[in-house]
Each structure stands twice: as structure tokens, then as C-alpha cells.
PDB file of N, CA and C in Angstrom:
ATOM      1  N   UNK A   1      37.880  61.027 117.379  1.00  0.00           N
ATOM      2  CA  UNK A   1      38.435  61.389 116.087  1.00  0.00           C
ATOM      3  C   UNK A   1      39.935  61.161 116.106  1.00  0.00           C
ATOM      4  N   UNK A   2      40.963  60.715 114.987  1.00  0.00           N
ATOM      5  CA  UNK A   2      42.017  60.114 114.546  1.00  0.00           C
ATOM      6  C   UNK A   2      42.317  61.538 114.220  1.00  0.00           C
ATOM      7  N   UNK A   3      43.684  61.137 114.308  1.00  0.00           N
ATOM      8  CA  UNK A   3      44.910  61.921 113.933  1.00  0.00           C
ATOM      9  C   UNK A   3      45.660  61.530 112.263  1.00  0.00           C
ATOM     10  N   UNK A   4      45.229  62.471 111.024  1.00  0.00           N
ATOM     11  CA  UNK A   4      45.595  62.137 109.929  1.00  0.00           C
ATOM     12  C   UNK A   4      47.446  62.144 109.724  1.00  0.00           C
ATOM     13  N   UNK A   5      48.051  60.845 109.998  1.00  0.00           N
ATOM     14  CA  UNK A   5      49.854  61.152 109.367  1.00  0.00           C
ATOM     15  C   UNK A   5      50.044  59.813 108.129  1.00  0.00           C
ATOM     16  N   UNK A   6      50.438  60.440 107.383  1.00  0.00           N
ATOM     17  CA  UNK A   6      51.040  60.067 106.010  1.00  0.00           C
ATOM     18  C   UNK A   6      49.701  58.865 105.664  1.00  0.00           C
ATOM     19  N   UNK A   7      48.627  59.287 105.364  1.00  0.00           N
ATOM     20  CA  UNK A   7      47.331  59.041 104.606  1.00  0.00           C
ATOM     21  C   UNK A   7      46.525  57.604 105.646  1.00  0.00           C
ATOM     22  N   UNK A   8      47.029  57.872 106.787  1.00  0.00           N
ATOM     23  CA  UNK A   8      46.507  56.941 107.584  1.00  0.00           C
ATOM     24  C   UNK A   8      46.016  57.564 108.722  1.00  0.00           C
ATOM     25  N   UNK A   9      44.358  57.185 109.280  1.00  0.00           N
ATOM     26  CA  UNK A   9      43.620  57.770 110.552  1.00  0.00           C
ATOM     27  C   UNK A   9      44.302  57.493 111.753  1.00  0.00           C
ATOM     28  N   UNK A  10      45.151  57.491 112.418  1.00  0.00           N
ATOM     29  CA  UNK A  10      45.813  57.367 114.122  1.00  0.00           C
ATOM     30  C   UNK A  10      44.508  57.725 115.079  1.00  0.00           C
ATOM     31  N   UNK A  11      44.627  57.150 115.809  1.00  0.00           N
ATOM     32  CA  UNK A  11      44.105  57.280 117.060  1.00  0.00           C
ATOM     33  C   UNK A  11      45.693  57.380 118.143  1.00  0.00           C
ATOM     34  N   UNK A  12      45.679  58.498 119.182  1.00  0.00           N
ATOM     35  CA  UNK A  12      46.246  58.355 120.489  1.00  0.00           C
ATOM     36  C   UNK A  12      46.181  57.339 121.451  1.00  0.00           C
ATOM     37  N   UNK A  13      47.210  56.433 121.695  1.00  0.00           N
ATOM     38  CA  UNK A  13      47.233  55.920 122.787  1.00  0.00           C
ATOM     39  C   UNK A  13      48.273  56.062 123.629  1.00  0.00           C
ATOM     40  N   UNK A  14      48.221  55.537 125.058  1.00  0.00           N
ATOM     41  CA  UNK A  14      49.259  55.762 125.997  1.00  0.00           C
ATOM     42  C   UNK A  14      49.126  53.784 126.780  1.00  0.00           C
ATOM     43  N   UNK A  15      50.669  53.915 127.303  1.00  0.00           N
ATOM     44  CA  UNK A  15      50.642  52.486 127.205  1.00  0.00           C
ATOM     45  C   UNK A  15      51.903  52.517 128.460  1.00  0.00           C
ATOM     46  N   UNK A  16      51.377  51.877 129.317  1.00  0.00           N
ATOM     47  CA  UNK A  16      52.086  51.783 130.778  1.00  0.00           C
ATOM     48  C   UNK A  16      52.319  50.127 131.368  1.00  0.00           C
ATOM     49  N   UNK A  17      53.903  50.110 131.098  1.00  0.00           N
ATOM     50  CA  UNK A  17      54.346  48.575 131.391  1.00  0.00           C
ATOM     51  C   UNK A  17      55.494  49.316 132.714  1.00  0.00           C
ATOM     52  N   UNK A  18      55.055  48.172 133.675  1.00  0.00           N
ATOM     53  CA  UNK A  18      56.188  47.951 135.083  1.00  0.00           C
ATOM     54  C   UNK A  18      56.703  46.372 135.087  1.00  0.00           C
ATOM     55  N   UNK A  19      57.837  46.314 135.550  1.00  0.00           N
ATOM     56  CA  UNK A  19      58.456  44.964 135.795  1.00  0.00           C
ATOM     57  C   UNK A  19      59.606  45.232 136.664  1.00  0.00           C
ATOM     58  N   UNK A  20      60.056  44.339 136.951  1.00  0.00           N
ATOM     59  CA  UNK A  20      60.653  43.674 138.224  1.00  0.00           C
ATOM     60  C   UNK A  20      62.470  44.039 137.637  1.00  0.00           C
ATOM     61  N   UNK A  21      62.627  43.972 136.445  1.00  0.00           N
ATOM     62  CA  UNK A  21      64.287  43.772 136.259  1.00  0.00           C
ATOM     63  C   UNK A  21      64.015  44.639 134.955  1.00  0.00           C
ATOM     64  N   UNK A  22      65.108  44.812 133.845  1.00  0.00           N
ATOM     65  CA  UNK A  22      65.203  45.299 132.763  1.00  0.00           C
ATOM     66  C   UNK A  22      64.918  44.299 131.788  1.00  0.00           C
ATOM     67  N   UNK A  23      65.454  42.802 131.853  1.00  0.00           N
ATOM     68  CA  UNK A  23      65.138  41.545 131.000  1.00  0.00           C
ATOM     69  C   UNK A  23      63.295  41.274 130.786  1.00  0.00           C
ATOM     70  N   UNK A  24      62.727  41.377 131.937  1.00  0.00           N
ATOM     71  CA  UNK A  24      61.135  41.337 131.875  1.00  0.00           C
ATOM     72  C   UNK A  24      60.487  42.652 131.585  1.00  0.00           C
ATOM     73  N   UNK A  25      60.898  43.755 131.761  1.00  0.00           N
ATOM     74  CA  UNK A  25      60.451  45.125 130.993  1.00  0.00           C
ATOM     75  C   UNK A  25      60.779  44.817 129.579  1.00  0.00           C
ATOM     76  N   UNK A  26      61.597  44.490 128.795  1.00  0.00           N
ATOM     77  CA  UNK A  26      62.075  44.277 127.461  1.00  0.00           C
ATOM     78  C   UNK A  26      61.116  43.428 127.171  1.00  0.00           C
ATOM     79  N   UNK A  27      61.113  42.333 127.514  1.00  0.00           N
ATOM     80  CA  UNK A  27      60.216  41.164 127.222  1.00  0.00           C
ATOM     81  C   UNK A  27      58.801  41.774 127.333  1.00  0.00           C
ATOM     82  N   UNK A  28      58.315  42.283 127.897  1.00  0.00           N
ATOM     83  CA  UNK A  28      56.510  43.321 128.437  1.00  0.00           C
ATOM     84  C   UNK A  28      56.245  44.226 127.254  1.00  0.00           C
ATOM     85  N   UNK A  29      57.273  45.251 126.963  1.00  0.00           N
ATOM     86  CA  UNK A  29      57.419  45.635 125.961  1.00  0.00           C
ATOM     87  C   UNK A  29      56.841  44.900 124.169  1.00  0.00           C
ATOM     88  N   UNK A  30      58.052  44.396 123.947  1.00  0.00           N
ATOM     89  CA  UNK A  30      58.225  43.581 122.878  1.00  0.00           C
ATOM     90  C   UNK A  30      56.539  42.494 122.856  1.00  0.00           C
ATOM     91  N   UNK A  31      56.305  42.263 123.936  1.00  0.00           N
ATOM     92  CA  UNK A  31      55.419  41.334 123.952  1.00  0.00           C
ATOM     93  C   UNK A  31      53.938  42.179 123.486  1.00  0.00           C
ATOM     94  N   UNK A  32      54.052  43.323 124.311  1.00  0.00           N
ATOM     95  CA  UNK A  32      52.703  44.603 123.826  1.00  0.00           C
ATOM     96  C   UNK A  32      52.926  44.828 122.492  1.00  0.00           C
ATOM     97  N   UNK A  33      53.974  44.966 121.596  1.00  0.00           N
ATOM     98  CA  UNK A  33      54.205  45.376 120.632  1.00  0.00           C
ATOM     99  C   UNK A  33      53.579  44.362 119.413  1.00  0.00           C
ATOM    100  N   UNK A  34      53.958  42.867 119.549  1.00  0.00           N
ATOM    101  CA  UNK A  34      53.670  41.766 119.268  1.00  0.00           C
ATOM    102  C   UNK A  34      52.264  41.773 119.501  1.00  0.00           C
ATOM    103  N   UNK A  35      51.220  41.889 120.559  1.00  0.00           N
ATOM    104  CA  UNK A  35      49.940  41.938 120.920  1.00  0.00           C
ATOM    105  C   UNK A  35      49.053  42.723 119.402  1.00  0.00           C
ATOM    106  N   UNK A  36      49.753  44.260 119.787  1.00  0.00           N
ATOM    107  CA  UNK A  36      49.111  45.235 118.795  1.00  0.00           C
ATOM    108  C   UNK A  36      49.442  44.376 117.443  1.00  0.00           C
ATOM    109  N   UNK A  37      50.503  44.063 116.976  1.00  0.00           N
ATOM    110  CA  UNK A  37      50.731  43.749 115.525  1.00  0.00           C
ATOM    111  C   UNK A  37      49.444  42.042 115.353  1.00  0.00           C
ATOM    112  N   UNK A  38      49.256  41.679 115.937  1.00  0.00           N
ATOM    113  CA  UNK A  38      48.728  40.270 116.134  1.00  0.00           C
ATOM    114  C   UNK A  38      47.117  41.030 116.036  1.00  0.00           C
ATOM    115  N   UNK A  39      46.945  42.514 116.087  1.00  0.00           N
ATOM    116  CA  UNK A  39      45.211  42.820 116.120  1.00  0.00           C
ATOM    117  C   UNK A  39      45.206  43.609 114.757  1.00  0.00           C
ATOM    118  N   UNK A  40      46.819  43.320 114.235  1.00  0.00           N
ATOM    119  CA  UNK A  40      46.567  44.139 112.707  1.00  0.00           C
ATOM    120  C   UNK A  40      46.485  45.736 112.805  1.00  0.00           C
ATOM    121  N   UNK A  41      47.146  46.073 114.119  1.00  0.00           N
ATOM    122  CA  UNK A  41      47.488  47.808 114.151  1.00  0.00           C
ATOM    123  C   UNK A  41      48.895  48.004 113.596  1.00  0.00           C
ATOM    124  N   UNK A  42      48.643  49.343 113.072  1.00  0.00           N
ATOM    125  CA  UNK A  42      50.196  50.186 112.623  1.00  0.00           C
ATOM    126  C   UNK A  42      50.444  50.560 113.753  1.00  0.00           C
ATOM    127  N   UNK A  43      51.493  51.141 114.375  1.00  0.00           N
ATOM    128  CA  UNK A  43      51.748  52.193 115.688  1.00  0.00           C
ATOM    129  C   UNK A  43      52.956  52.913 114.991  1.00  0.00           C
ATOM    130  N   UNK A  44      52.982  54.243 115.458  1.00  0.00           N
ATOM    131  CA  UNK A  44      54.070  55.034 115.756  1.00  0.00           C
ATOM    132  C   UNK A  44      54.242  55.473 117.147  1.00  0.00           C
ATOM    133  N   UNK A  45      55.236  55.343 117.845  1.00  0.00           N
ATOM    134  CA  UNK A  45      55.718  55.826 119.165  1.00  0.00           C
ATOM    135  C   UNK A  45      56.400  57.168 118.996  1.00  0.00           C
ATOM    136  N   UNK A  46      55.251  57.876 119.739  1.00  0.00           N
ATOM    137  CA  UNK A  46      55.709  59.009 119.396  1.00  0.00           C
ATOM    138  C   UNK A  46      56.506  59.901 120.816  1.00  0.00           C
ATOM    139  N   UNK A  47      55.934  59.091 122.238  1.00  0.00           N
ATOM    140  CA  UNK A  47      57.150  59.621 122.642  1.00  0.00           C
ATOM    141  C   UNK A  47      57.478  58.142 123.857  1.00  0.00           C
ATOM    142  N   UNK A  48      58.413  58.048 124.242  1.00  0.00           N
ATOM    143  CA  UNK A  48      59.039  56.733 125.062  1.00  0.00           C
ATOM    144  C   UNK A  48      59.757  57.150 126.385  1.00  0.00           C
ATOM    145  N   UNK A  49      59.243  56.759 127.657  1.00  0.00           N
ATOM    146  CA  UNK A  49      60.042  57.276 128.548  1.00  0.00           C
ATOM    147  C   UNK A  49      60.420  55.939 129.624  1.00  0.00           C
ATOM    148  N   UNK A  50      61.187  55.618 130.129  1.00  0.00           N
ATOM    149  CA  UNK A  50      62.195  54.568 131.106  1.00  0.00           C
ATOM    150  C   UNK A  50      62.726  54.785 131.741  1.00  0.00           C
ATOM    151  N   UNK A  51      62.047  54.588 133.170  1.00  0.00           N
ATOM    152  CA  UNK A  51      62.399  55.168 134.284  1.00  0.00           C
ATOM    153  C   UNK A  51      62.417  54.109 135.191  1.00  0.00           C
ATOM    154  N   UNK A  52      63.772  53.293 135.610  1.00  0.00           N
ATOM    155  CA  UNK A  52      64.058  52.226 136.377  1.00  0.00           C
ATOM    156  C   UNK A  52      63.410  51.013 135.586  1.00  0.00           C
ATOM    157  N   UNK A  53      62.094  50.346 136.436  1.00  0.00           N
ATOM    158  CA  UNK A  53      61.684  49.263 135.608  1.00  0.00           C
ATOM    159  C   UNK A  53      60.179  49.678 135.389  1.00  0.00           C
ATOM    160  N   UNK A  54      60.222  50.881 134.983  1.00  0.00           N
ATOM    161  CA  UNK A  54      58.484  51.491 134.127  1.00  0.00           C
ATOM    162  C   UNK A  54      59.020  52.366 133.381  1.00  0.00           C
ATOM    163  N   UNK A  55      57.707  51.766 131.893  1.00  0.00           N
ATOM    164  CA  UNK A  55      58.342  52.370 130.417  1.00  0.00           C
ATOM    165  C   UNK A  55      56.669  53.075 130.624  1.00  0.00           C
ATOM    166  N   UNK A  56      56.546  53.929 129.982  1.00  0.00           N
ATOM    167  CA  UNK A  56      55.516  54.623 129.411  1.00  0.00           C
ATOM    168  C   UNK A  56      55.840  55.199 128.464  1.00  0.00           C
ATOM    169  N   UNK A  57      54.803  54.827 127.101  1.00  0.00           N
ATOM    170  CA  UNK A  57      55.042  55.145 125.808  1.00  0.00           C
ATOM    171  C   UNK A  57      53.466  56.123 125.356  1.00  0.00           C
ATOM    172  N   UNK A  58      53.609  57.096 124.867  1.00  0.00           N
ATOM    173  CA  UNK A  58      52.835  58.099 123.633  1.00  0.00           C
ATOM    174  C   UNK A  58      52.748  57.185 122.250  1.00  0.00           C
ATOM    175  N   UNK A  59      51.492  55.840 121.627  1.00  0.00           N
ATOM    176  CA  UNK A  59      51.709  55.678 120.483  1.00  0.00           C
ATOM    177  C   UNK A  59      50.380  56.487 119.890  1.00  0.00           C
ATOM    178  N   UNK A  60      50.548  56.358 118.105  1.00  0.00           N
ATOM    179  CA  UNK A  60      49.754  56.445 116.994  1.00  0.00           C
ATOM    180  C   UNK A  60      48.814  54.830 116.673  1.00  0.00           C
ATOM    181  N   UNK A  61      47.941  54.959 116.793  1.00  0.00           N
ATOM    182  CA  UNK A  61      47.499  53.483 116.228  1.00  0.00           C
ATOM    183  C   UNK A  61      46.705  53.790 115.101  1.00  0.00           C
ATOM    184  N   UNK A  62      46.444  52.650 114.411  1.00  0.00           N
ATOM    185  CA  UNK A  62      45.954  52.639 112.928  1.00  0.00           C
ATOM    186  C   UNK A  62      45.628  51.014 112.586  1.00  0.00           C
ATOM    187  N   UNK A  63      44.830  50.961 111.707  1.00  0.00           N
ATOM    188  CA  UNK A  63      44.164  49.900 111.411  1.00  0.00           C
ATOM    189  C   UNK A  63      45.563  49.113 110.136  1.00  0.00           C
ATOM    190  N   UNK A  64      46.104  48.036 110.095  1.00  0.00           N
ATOM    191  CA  UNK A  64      46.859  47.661 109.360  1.00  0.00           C
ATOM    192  C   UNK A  64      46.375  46.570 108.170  1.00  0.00           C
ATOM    193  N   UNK A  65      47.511  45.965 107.521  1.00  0.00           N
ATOM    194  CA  UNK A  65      47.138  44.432 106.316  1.00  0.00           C
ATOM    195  C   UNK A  65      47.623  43.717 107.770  1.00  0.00           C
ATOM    196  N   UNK A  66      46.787  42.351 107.512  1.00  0.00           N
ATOM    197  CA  UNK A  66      47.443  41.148 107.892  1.00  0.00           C
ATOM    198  C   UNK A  66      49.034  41.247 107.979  1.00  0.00           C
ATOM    199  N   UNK A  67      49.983  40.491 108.963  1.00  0.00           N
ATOM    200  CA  UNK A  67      51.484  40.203 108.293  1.00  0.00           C
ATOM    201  C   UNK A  67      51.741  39.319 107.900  1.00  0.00           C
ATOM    202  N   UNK A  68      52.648  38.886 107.117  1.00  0.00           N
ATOM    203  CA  UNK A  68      52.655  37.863 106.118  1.00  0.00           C
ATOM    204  C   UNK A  68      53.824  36.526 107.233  1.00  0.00           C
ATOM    205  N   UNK A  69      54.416  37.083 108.121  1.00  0.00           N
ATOM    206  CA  UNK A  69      55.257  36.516 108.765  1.00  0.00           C
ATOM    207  C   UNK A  69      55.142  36.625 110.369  1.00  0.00           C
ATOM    208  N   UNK A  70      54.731  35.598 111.361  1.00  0.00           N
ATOM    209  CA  UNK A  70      54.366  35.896 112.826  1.00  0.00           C
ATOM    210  C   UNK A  70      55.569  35.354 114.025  1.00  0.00           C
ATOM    211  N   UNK A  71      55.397  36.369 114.794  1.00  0.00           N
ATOM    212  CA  UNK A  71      56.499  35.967 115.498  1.00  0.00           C
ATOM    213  C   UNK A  71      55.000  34.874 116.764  1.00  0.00           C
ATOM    214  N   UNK A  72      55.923  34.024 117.191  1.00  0.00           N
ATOM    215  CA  UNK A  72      55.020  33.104 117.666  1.00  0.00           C
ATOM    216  C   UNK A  72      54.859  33.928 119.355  1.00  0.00           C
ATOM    217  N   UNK A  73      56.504  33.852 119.727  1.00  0.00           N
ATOM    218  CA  UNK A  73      55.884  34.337 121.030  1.00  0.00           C
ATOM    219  C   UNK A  73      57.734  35.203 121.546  1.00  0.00           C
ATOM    220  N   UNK A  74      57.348  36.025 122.600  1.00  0.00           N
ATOM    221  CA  UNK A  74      58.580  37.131 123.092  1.00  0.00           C
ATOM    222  C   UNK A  74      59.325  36.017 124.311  1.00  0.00           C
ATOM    223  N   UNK A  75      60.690  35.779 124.439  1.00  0.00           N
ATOM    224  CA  UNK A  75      60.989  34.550 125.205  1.00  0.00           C
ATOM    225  C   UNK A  75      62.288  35.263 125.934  1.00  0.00           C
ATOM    226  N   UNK A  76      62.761  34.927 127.158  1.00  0.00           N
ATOM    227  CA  UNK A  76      64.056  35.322 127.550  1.00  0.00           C
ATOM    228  C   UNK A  76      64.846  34.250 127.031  1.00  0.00           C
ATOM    229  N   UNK A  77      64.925  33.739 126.457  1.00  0.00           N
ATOM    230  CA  UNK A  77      65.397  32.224 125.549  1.00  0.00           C
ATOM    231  C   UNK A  77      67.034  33.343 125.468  1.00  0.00           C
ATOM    232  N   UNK A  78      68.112  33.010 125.659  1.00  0.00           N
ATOM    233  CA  UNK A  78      69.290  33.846 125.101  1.00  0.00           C
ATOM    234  C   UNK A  78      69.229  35.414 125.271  1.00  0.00           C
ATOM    235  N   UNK A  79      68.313  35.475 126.185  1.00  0.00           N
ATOM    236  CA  UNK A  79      68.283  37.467 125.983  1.00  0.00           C
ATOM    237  C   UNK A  79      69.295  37.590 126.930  1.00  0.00           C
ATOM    238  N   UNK A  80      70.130  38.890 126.501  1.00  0.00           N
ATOM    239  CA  UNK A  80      71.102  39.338 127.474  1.00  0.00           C
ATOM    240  C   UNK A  80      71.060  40.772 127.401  1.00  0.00           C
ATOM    241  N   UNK A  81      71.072  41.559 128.154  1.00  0.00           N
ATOM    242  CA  UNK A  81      71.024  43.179 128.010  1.00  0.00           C
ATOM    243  C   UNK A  81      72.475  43.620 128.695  1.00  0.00           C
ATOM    244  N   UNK A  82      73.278  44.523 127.959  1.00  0.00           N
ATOM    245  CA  UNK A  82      74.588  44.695 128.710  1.00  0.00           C
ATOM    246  C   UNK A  82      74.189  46.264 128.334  1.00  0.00           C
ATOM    247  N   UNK A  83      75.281  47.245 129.456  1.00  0.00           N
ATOM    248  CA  UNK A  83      75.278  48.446 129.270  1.00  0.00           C
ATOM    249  C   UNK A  83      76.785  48.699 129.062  1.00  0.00           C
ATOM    250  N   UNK A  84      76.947  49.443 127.785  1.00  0.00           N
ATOM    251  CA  UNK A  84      78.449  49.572 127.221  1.00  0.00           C
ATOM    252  C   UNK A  84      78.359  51.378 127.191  1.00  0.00           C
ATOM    253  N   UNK A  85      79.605  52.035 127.590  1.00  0.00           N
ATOM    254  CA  UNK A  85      79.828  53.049 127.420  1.00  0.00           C
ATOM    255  C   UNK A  85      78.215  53.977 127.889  1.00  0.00           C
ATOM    256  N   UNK A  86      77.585  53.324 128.613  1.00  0.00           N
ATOM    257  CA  UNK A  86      76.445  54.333 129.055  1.00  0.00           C
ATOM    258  C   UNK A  86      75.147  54.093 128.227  1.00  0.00           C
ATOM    259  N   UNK A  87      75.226  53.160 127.065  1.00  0.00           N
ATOM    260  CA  UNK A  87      74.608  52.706 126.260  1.00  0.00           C
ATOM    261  C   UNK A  87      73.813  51.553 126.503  1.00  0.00           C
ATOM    262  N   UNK A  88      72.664  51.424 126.488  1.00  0.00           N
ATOM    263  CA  UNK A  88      72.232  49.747 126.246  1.00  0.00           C
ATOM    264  C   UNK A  88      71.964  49.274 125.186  1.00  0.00           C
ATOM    265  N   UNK A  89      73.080  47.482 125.324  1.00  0.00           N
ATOM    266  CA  UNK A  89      72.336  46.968 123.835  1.00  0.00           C
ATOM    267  C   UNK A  89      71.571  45.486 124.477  1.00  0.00           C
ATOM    268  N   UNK A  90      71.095  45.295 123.442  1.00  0.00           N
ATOM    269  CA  UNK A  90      69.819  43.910 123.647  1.00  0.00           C
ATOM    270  C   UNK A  90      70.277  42.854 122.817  1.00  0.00           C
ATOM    271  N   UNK A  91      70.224  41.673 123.088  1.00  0.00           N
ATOM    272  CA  UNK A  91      70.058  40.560 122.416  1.00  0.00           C
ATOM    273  C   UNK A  91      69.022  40.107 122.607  1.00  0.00           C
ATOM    274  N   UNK A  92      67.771  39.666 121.667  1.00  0.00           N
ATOM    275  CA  UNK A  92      67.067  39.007 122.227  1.00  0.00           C
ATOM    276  C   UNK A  92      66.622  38.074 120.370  1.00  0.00           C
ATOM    277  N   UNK A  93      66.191  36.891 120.953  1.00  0.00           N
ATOM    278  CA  UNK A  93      65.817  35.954 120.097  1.00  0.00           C
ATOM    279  C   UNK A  93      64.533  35.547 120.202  1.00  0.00           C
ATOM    280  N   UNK A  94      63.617  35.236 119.094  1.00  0.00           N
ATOM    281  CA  UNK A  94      62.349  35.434 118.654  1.00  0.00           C
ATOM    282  C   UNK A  94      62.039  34.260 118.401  1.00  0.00           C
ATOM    283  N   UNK A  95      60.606  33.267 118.640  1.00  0.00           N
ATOM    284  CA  UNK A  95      60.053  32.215 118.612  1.00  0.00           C
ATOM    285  C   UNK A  95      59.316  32.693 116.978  1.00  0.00           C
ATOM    286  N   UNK A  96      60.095  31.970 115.991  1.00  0.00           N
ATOM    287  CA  UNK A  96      59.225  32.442 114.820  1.00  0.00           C
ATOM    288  C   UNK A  96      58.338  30.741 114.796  1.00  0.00           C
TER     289      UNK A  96
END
């Protein structure tokens, strides 16, 4: 049985990515994310944890529409990850 949020059935999932550096965790990520949207699920992440190079995420899944726009594929093509002030930001560029 689904979890009713804002007029849509969720189902619980849990979702466990490891990698080697922070550039291929990003990319593992993004790429699972891309997977689910490509089977026509909604997700909400409801909780996210990153610990060295393993993410484990708490999502919501849900049955979605088609998207009208596909990303083809997740690429280190130009990705750069810098840590500023304790912060991380991402660049990353998308194979549309």
C-alpha cells in the first residue's frame, strides 16, 4: 500500500549508490534519477544522506505523464565539482 501526498499514491523506496570519487557518485546519482524519470515515475526525496563516496536516499515514487523533453544520457563531458566556503557546487552538462 502507497503513501497518499498531494493527490498522488507514493510507494517508499530506498536507493543505495557507491563510487569511487565525488564526479562518478554525481554522475550514479543523476543517472538513477534519469533511469526513474525514463519509467515515467514522480519521486520525492524525502531524506538524502552522503557519506564520503555513498549516497543513500529515502524516495516517494508514483506513477507519472510521459516527458515531453529527454535527457539522452548523464556524461562527465565538462563536469567539475569545486568546494567553496564549505559548500559544494556542480557543473555538469546534459546530452539532450
Amino acid at each position: 500500500m502507497g503513501i497518499v501526498v498531494e493527490d498522488h499514491d507514493y510507494v517508499e523506496d530506498t536507493i543505495a549508490l557507491q563510487a569511487s570519487d565525488h564526479e562518478s557518485l554525481l554522475v550514479s546519482y543523476l543517472t538513477e534519477l534519469l533511469f526513474l524519470a525514463e519509467n515515467n515515475l514522480k519521486i520525492e526525496i524525502i531524506e538524502l544522506k552522503i557519506e564520503d563516496f555513498l549516497l543513500n536516499m529515502k524516495i516517494l515514487k508514483a506513477s507519472a505523464a510521459k516527458i515531453d523533453k529527454e535527457i539522452k544520457a548523464v556524461t562527465f563531458n565538462e563536469m567539475k565539482i569545486i568546494k567553496k566556503n564549505g559548500i559544494y557546487q556542480a557543473k555538469v552538462v546534459f546530452d539532450l
